[in-house]
Protein backbone atom coordinates (compact mmCIF):
# COMPACT_ATOMS: atom_id res chain seq x y z
CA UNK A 1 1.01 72.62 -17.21
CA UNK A 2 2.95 69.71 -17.91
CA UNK A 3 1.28 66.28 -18.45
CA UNK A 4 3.21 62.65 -17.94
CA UNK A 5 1.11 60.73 -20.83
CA UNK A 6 3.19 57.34 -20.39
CA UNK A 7 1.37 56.03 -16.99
CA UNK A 8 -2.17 56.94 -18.00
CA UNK A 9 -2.13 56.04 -22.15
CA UNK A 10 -2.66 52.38 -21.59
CA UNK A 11 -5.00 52.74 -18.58
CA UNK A 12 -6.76 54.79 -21.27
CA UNK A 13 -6.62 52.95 -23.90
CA UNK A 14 -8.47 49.89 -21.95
CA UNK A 15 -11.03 52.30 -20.78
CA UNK A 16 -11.78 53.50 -24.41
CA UNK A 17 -12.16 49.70 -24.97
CA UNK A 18 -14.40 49.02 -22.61
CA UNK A 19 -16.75 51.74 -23.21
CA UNK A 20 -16.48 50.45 -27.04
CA UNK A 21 -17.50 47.13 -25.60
CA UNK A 22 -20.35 48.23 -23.65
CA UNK A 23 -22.07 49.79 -27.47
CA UNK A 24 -21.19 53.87 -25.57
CA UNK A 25 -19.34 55.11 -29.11
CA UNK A 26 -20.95 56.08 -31.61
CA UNK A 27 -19.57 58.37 -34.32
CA UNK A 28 -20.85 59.60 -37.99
CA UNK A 29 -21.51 57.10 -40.74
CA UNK A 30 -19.72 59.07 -43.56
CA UNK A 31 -17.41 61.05 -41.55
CA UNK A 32 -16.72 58.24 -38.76
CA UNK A 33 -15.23 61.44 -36.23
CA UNK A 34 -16.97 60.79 -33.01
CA UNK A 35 -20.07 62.44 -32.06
CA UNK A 36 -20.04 64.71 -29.17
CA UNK A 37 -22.05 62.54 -27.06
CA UNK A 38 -19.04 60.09 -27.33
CA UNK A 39 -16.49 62.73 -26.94
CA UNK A 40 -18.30 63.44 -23.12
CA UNK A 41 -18.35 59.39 -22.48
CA UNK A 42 -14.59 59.54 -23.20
CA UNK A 43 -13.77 62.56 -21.40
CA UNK A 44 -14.77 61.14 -18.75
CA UNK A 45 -13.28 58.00 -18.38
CA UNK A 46 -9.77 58.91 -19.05
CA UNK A 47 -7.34 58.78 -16.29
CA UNK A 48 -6.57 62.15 -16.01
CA UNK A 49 -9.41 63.93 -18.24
CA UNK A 50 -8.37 65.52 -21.59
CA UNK A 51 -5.82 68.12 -21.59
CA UNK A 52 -7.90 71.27 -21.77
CA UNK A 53 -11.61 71.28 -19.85
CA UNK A 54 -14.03 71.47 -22.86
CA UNK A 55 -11.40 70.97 -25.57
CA UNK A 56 -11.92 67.62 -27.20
CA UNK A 57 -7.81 66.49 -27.88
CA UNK A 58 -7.52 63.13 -26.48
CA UNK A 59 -11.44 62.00 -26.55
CA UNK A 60 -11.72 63.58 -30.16
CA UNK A 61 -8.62 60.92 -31.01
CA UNK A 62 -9.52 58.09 -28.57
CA UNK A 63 -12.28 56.64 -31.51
CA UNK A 64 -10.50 57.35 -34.55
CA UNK A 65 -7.26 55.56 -33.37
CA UNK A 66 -10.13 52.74 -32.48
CA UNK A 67 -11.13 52.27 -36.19
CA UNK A 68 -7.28 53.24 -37.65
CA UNK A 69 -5.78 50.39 -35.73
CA UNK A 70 -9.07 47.81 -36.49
CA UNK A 71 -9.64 47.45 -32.59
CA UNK A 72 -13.31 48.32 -33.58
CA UNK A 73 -15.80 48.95 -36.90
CA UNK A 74 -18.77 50.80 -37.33
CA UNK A 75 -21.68 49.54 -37.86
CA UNK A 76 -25.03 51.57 -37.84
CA UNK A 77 -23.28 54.40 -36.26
CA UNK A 78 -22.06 52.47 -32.95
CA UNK A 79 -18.21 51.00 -32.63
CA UNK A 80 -18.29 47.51 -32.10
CA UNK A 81 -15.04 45.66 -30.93
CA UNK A 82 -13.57 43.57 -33.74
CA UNK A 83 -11.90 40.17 -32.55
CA UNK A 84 -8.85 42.24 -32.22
CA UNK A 85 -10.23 44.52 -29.97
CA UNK A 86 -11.44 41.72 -27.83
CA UNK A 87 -7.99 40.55 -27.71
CA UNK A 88 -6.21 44.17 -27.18
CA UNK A 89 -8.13 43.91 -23.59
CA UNK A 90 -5.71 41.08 -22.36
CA UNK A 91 -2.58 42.17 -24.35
CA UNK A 92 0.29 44.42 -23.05
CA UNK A 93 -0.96 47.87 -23.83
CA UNK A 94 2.27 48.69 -25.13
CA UNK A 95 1.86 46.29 -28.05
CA UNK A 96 -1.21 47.92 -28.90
CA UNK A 97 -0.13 51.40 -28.75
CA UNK A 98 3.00 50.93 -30.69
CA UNK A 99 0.33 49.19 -33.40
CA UNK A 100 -1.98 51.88 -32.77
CA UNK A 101 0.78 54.63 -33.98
CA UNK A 102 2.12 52.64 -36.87
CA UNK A 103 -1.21 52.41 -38.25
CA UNK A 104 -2.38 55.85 -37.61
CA UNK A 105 0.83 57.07 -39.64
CA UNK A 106 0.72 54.65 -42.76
CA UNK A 107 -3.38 55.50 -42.55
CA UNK A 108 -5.04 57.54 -39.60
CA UNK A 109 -9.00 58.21 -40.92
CA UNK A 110 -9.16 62.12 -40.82
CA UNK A 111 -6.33 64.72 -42.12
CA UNK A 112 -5.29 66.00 -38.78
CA UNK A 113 -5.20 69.29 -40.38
CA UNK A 114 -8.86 69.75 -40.86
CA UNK A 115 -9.02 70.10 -36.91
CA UNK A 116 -7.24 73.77 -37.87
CA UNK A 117 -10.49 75.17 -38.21
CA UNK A 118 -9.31 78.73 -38.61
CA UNK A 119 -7.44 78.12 -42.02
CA UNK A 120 -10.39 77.97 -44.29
CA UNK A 121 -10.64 77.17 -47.91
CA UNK A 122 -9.19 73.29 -47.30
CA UNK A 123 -11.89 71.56 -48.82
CA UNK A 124 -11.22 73.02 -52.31
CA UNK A 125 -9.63 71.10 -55.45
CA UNK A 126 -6.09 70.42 -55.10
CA UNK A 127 -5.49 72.58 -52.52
CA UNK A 128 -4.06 70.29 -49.48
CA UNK A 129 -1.35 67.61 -50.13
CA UNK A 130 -1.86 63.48 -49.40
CA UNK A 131 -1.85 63.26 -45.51
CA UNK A 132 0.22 60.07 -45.66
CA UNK A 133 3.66 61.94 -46.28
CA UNK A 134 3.09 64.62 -43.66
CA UNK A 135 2.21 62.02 -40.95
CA UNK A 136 5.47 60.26 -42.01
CA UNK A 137 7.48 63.49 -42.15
CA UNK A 138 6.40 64.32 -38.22
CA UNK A 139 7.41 60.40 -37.21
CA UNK A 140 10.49 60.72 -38.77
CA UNK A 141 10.88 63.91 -36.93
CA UNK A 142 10.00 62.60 -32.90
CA UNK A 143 12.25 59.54 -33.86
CA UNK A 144 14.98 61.88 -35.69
CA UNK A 145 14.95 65.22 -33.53
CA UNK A 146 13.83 63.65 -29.77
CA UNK A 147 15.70 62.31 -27.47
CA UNK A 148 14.03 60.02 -24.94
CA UNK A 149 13.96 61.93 -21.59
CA UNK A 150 15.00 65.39 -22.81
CA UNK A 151 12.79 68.11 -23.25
CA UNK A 152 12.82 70.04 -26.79
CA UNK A 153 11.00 73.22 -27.37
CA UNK A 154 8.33 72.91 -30.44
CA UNK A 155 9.98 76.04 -31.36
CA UNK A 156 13.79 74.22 -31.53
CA UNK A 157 11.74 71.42 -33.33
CA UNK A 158 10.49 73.20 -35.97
CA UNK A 159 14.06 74.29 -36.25
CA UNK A 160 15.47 71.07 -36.65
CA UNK A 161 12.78 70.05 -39.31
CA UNK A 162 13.29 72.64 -41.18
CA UNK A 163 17.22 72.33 -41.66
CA UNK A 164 16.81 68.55 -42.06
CA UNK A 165 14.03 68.96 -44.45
CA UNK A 166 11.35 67.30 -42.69
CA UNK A 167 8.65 69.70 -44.00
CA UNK A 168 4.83 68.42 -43.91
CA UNK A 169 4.25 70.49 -46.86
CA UNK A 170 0.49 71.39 -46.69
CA UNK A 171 -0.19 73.01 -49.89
CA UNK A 172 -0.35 71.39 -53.47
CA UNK A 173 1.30 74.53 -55.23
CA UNK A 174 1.87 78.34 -55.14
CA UNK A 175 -1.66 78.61 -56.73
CA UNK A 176 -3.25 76.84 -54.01
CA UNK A 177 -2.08 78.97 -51.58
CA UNK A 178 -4.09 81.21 -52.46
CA UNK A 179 -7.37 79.06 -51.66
CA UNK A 180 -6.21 79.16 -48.56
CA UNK A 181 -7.03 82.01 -46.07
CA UNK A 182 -8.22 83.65 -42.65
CA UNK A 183 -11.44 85.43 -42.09
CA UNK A 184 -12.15 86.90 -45.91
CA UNK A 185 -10.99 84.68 -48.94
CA UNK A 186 -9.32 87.37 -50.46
CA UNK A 187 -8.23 89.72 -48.27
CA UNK A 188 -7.05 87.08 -45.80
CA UNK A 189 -5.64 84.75 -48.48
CA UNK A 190 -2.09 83.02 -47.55
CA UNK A 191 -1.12 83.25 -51.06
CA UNK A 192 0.35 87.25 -49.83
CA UNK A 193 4.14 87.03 -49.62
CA UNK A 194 4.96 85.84 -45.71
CA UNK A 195 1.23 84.98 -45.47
CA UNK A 196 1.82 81.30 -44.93
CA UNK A 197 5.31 81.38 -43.08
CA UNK A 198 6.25 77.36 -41.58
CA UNK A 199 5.03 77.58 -38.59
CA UNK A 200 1.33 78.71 -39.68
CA UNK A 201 0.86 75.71 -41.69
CA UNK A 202 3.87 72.81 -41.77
CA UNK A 203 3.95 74.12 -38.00
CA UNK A 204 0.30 74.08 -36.73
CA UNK A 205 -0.20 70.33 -38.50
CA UNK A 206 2.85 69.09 -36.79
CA UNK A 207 1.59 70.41 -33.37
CA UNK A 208 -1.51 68.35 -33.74
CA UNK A 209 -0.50 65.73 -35.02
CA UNK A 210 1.73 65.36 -31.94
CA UNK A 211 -0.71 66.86 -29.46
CA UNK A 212 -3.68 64.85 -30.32
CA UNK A 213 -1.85 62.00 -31.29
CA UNK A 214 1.68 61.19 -30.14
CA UNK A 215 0.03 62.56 -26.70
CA UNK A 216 -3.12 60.75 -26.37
CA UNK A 217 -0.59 57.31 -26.83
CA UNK A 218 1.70 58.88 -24.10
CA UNK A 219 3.99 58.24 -26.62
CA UNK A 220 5.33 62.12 -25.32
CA UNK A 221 5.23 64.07 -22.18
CA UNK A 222 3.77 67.59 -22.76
CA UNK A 223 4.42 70.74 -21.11
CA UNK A 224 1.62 73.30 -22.40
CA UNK A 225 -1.13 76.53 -21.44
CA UNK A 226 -4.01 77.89 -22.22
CA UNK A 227 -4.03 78.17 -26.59
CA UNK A 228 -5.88 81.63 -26.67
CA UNK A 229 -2.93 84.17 -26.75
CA UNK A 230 -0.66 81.48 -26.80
CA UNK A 231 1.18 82.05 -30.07
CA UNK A 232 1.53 85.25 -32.20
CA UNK A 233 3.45 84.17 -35.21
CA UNK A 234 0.14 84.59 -37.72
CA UNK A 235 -0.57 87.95 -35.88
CA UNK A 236 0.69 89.64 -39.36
CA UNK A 237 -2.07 88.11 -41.34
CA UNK A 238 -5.30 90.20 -42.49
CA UNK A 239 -7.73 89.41 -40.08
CA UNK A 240 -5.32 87.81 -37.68
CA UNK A 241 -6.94 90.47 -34.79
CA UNK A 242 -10.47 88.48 -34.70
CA UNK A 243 -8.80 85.27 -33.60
CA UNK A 244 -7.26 84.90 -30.40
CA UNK A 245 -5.79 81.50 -31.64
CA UNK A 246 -4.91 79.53 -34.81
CA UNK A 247 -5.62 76.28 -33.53
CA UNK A 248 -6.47 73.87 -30.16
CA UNK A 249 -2.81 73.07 -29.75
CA UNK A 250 -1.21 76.50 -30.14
CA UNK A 251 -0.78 76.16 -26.14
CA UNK A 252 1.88 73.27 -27.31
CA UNK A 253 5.26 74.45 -25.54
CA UNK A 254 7.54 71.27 -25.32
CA UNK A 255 7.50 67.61 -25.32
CA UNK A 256 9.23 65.04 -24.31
CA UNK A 257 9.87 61.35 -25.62
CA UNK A 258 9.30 58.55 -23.25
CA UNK A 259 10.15 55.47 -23.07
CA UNK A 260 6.87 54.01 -24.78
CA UNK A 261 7.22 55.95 -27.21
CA UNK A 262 11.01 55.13 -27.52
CA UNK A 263 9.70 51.97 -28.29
CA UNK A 264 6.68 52.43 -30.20
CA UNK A 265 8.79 54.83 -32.82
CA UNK A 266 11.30 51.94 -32.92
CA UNK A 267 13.69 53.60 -31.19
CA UNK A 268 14.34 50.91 -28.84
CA UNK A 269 13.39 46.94 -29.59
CA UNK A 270 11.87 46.54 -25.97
CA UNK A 271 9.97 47.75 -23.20
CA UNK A 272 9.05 47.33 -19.89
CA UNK A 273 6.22 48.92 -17.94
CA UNK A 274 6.95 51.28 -15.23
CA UNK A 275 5.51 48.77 -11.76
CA UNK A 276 2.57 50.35 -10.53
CA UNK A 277 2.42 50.65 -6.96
CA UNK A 278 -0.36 48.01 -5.77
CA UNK A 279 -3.78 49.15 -4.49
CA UNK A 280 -5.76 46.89 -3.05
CA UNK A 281 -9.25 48.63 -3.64
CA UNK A 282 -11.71 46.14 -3.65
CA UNK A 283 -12.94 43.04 -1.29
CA UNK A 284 -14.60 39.83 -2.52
CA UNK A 285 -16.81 38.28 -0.49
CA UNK A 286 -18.51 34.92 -0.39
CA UNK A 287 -21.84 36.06 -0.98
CA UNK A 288 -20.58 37.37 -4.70
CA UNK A 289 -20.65 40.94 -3.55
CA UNK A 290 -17.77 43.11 -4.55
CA UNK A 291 -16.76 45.75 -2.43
CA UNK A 292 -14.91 49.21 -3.36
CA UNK A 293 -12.61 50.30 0.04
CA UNK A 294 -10.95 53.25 -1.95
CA UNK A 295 -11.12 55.69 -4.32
CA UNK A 296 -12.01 53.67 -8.30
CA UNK A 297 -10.51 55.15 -11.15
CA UNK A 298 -13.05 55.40 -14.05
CA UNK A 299 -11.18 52.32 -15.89
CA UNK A 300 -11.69 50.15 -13.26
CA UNK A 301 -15.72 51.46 -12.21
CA UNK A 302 -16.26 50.22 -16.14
CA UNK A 303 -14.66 46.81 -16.02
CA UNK A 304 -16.89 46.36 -12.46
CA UNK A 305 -19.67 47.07 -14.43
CA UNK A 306 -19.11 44.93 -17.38
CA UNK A 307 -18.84 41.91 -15.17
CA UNK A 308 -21.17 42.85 -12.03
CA UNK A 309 -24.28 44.93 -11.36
CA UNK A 310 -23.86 48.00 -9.31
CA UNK A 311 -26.11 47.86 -6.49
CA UNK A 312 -24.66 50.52 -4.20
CA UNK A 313 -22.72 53.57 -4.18
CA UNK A 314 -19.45 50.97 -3.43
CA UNK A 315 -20.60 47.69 -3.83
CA UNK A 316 -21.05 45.48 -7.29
CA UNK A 317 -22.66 41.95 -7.08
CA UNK A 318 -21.35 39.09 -9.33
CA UNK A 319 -24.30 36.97 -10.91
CA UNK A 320 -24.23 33.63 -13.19
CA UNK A 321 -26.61 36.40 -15.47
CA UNK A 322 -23.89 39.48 -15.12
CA UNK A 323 -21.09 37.47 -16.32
CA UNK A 324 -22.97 35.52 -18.93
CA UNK A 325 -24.34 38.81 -20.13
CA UNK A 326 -20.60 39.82 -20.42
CA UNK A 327 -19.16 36.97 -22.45
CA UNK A 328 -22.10 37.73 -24.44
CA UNK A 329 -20.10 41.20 -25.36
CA UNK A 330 -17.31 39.15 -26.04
CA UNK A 331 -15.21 39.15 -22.76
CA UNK A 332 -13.18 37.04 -21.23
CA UNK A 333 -13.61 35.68 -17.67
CA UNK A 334 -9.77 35.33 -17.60
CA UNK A 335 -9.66 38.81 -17.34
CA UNK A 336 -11.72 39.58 -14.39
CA UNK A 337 -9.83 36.81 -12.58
CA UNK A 338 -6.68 38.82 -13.07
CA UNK A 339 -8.42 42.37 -12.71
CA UNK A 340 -10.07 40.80 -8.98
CA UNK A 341 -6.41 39.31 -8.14
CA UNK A 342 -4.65 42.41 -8.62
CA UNK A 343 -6.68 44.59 -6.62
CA UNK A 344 -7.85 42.53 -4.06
CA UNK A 345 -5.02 41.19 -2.27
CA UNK A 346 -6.29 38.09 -1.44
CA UNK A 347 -7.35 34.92 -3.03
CA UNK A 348 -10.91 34.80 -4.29
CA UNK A 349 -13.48 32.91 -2.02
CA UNK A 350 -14.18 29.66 -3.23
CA UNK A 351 -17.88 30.39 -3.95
CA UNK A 352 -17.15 33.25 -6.24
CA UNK A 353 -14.05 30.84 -8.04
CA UNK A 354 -16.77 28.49 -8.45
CA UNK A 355 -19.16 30.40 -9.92
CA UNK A 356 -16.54 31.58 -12.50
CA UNK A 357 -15.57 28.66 -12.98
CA UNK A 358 -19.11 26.83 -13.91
CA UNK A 359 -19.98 29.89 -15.90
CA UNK A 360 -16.71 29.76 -18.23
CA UNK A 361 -17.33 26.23 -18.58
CA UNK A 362 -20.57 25.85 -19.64
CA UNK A 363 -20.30 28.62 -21.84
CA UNK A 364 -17.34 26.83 -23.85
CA UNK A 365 -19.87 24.08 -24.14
CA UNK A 366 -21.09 25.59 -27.82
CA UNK A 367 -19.70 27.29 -30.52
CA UNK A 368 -20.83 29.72 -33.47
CA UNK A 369 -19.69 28.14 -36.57
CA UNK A 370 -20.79 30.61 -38.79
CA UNK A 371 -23.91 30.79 -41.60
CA UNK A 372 -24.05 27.53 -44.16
CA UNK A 373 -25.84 26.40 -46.74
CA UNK A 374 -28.56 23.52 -46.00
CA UNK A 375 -28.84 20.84 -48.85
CA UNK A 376 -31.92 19.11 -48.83
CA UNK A 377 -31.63 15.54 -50.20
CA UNK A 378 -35.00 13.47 -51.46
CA UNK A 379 -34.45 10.17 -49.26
CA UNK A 380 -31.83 9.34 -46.81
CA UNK A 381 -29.59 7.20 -49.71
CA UNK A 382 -28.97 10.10 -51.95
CA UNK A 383 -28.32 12.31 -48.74
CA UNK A 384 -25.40 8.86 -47.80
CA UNK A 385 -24.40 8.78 -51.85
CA UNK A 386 -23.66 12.74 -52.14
CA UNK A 387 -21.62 12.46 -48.21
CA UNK A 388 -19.91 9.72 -49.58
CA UNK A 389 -18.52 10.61 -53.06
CA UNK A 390 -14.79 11.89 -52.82
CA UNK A 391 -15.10 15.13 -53.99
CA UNK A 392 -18.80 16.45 -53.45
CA UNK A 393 -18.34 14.46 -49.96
CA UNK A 394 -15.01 16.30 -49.12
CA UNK A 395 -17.14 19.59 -49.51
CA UNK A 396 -20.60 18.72 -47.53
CA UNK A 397 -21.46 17.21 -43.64
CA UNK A 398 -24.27 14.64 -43.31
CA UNK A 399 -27.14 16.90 -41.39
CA UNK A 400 -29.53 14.20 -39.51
CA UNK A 401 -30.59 11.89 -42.53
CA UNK A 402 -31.73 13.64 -45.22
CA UNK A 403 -29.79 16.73 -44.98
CA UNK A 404 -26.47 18.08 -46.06
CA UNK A 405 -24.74 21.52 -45.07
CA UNK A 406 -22.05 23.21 -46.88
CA UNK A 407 -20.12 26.50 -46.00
CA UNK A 408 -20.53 29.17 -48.02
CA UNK A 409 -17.12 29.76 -49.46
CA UNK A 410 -17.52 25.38 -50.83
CA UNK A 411 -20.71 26.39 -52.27
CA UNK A 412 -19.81 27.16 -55.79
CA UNK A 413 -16.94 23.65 -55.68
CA UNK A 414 -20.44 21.64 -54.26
CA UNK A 415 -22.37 22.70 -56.88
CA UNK A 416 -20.02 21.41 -59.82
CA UNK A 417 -19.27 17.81 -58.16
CA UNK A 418 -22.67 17.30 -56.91
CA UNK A 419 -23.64 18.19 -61.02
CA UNK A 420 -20.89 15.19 -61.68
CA UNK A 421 -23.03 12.88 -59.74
CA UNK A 422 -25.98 13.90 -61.72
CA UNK A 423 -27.33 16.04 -58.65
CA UNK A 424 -28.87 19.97 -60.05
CA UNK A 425 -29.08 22.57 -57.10
C-alpha cells in the first residue's frame, strides 16, 4: 500500500479540531493517551481512515499532538480548544503542522516507544533513556538522510543512521538490557549477545516515531503492508515464535519526504499548498437551508454541523440559535463565510448574509473581561476619594457609586495604597 499523507494531513488536522471543539475527545487524566472511544471518533473522521483497519496509528496520535502543540488542554477528562486552537481553525494548516512537529520533538507527551508493546520490562528503573534525544536523533535523520521526493527504504535508513551515528539509543546501560525482554524475563531477556541487534530497538522506535508521527502530519509519504509477518529480524530471540510481529509499524517499507514536510523539518523556508481542485458541493438557499449535491467528506459533515442543524439525510438549516450556539464553542463566523464560499460557487443569498451578519454583530456587542475583585466602599465619597487618589486610583474602576473593582493580579498593589489612605481590606 502506499499512502500520499501531504493532501489529507491538514484536512485532518481541522477535522481533529473540530471534533475537539464539539467536547468528542476525551482521553485519561494521568495518562492523557486517548481513550478508545476517541480513537473510533477520530478514525472516522480522517480523510482517508487510519492506515491499518482496527490499528489505532494516526487516531492514537491525532490527540496527543493536540495537547503537545497546546491546540487543546484537558480538563475533567475532555480536550477543550485553547485560544490557540481556536485560532489554528483559520490559519494555514501548514503553519500548524510544522508547529505541531517542532513541539512534538522538543516534548511529545508519551515515549513513542511504549507503543512497542512486545518489548516488556520498560517500566523498570533506569532502564529506557530520556525520549527527548531519540526524537531529535530521528528529525535529524528525515532532514539529514531524505530527500524530498525520493523514496528511501527504512532498511537503507537505518543504514545511513547508523554510519552517521544517529542512534536513538534506547537502553540506559549494558545492565539494563537485561530488564528488557520478550515473552519470559529471563529466558527472553535482550541482555543475550545479538539479543537486542539496531533494528529491534533503535530500529522499531524510529519506525514509530515516523509512522505514527511524521505520517499522521503528512510530513512523509508511506509505502507499507500488513505488520504480522512483516519483518523477521527478532526471529532469533527466545520466544520470538509466539509473536507474529514486534510492533504496529513493522509493515513500514519506505517513505518519502514531501514537500510539507520539506518545510516543516526546515528544509525549505516556504511553502505553498498543492490547489485543490474546486467542488462545489453544497447550495445555499434563501430560506437558510443548506444543501449537500455531492458526496461530504467527514471534515466538512462536522463543520456543517457546528454551524447548522442537520435536518435531513443532505440538508443542514442555518438558525440565529445554531450559529450563536457555535460562537458559544468559540468559532468564528468568518470561517463559515469562507467554508460556504468555497464550496458553493456562488454568492450567498442576501437573507442568509444577513443573518450572519446580525448574529456576528450583536454578539461582538459584549465582552468577558475576566473574574475581579469587588470593593465595597461605606458611602459614595470614600468610593470617589479611593478612585481618585493616584496610586490606589490607578489600580481600581468606580463600580456604580459605592463600589470599586480591581483585577486580581492589582489586588495585592490595591491593598497597600488603599492602607496609605488609611483604608483596611
Amino acid at each position: 500500500m502506499i499512502r500520499e499523507t501531504e493532501a489529507e494531513a491538514p484536512a485532518n488536522l481541522h477535522a481533529v479540531l473540530q471534533l475537539c471543539a464539539a467536547g468528542r475527545l476525551r482521553c485519561g487524566e494521568t495518562t492523557r493517551r486517548p481513550s478508545a472511544a476517541t480513537v473510533t471518533a477520530v478514525t472516522s473522521a480522517l480523510a482517508e481512515g487510519d492506515f491499518y483497519d482496527g490499528e489505532a496509528i494516526a487516531a492514537y496520535a491525532w490527540p496527543l499532538l493536540l495537547q503537545t502543540g497546546g491546540l487543546a488542554e484537558l480538563t475533567a477528562g475532555k480536550l477543550r480548544l485553547t485560544t490557540r486552537g481556536h485560532t489554528a481553525l483559520g490559519r494555514p494548516p501548514a503553519e500548524t503542522i510544522k508547529d505541531l512537529w517542532r513541539r512534538w520533538i522538543s516534548g511529545g507527551l508519551i515515549d513513542e516507544f511504549s507503543r512497542v508493546e512486545a518489548i516488556k520490562g520498560q517500566r523498570g528503573k533506569n532502564v529506557l533513556t530520556a525520549e527527548k534525544p531519540r526524537r531529535q536523533k530521528v528529525a535529524t535523520a528525515l532532514t539529514r538522510c531524505c530527500e524530498p521526493g525520493e523514496w528511501l527504504t527504512v532498511d537503507d535508513l537505518f543504514a545511513q543512521m547508523r554510519a552517521e551515528r544517529l542512534d536513538p539509543v534506547i537502553a540506559r546501560s549494558s545492565r539494563a538490557l537485561w530488564k528488557l525482554y520478550l515473552v519470559d524475563p529471563e529466558y527472553g531477556s535482550l541482555g543475550y549477545a545479538g539479543y537486542a541487534d539496531w533494528p529491534i530497538l533503535e530500529g522499531r522506535y524510529t519506525l514509530a516515531v515516523l509512522f505514527e508521527y511524521a505520517a499522521t502530519l503528512g510530513l512523509i509519504d508511506v509505502t507499507y503492508v500488513r505488520p504480522d509477518g512483516a519483518r523477521r529480524d527478532y526471529h532469533r530471540n527466545w520466544g520470538s515464535g509466539a509473536l507474529s510481529r514486534l510492533s504496529r509499524y513493522d509493515g513500514l517499507k519506505a517513505i518519502r519526504l514531501t514537500t510539507l514536510g520539506a518545510y516543516a523539518t526546515g528544509r525549505t523556508r516556504t511553502y505553498k499548498a498543492p490547489a485543490a481542485p474546486a467542488e462545489h458541493l453544497l447550495k445555499v438557499l434563501p430560506n437558510f437551508d443548506i444543501v449537500v449535491t455531492g458526496t461530504l467528506p467527514p471534515v466538512d459533515r462536522l463543520t456543517l454541523t457546528a454551524y447548522a442543524k442537520q435536518t435531513s439525510d443532505h440538508v443542514w438549516t442555518l438558525s440565529a440559535r445554531s450559529l450563536r450556539d457555535a460562537l458559544g464553542t468559540g468559532r468564528s463566523l468568518d470561517h463559515l463565510r469562507t467554508f460556504l464560499h468555497d464550496r458553493c460557487g456562488h454568492p450567498l443569498p442576501g437573507t442568509v448574509a444577513t443573518l450572519l451578519t446580525d448574529v456576528d454583530h450583536k454578539a461582538r456587542q459584549v465582552r468577558d473581561r475576566g473574574l475581579v475583585h469587588l470593593i465595597e466602599a461605606a458611602d459614595p465619597a470614600t468610593a470617589v476619594l479611593i478612585a481618585n487618589d493616584r496610586k490606589a486610583g490607578a489600580l481600581c474602576q468606580l463600580l456604580g457609586d459605592r463600589h470599586l473593582w480591581v483585577a486580581p493580579e492589582n489586588e495585592e498593589a490595591f491593598r497597600k495604597a488603599a492602607k496609605t489612605l488609611g483604608y483596611i481590606l
